[in-house]
Protein backbone atom coordinates (compact mmCIF):
# COMPACT_ATOMS: atom_id res chain seq x y z
CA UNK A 1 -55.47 -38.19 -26.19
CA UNK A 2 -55.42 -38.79 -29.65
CA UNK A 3 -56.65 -36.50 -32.42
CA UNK A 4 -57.94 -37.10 -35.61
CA UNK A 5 -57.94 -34.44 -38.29
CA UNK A 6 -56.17 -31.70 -36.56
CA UNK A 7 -54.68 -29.81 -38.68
CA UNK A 8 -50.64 -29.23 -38.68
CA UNK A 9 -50.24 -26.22 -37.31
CA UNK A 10 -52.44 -26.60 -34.35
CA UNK A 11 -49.97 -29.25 -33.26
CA UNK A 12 -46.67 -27.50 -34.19
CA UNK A 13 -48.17 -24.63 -32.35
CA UNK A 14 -48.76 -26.80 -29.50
CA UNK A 15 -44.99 -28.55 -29.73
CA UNK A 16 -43.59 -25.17 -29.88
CA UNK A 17 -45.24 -23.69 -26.69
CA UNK A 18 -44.74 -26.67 -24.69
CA UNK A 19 -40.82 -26.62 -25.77
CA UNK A 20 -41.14 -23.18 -24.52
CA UNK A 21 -43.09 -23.78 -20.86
CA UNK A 22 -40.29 -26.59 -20.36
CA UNK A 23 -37.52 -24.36 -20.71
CA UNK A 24 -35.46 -26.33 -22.99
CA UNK A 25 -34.48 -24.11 -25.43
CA UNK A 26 -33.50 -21.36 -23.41
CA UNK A 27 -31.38 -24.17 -21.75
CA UNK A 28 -29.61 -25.14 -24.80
CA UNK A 29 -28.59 -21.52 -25.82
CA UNK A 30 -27.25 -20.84 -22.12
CA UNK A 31 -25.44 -24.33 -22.14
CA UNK A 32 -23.60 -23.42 -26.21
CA UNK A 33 -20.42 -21.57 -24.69
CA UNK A 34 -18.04 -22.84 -22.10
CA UNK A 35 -19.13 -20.77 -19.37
CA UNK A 36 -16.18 -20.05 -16.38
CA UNK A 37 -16.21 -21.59 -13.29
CA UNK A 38 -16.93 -17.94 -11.51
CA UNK A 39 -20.05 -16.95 -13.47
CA UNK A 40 -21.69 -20.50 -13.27
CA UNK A 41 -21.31 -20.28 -9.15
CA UNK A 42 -22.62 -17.25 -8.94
CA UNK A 43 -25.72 -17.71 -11.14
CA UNK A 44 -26.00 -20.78 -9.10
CA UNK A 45 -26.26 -18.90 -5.85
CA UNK A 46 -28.42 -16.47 -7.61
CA UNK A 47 -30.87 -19.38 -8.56
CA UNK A 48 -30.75 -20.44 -5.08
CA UNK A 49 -31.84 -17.47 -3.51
CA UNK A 50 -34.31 -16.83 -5.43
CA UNK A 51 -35.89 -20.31 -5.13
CA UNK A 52 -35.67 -19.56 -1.39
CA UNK A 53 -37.40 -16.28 -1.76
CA UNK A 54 -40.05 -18.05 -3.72
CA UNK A 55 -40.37 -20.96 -0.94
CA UNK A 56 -40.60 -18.29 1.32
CA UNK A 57 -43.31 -15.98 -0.47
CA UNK A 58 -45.59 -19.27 -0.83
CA UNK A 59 -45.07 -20.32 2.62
CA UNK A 60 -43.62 -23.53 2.08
C-alpha cells in the first residue's frame, strides 16, 4: 500500500489519528504516575463491567 508523492502531512495526519484510534497515548499518560494498588483495582472492575455491559448490549 505504498504511496508515491503524498505529501507529508497527509501521512503525519494519518500517523497521528491512528496513534489516537489505538489508544496508545492516552495509555502512556495514565501509565506516567505510580498509581495505588486501590485505584488500579477498582478501575479494573470498572473496565470489567463495562466490557460486560457491552457483551451484553451486542448480544454476545
Amino acid at each position: 500500500m505504498e504511496r508515491r508523492n503524498v505529501p507529508f502531512e497527509v501521512i503525519f495526519r494519518r500517523f497521528i489519528r491512528e496513534v489516537q484510534l489505538s489508544g496508545i497515548l492516552t495509555n502512556a499518560k495514565k501509565k506516567r504516575f505510580k498509581e495505588k494498588e486501590p485505584n488500579r483495582r477498582l478501575r479494573r472492575e470498572s473496565a470489567l463491567r463495562r466490557e460486560a455491559r457491552q457483551k451484553i448490549k451486542r448480544g454476545y
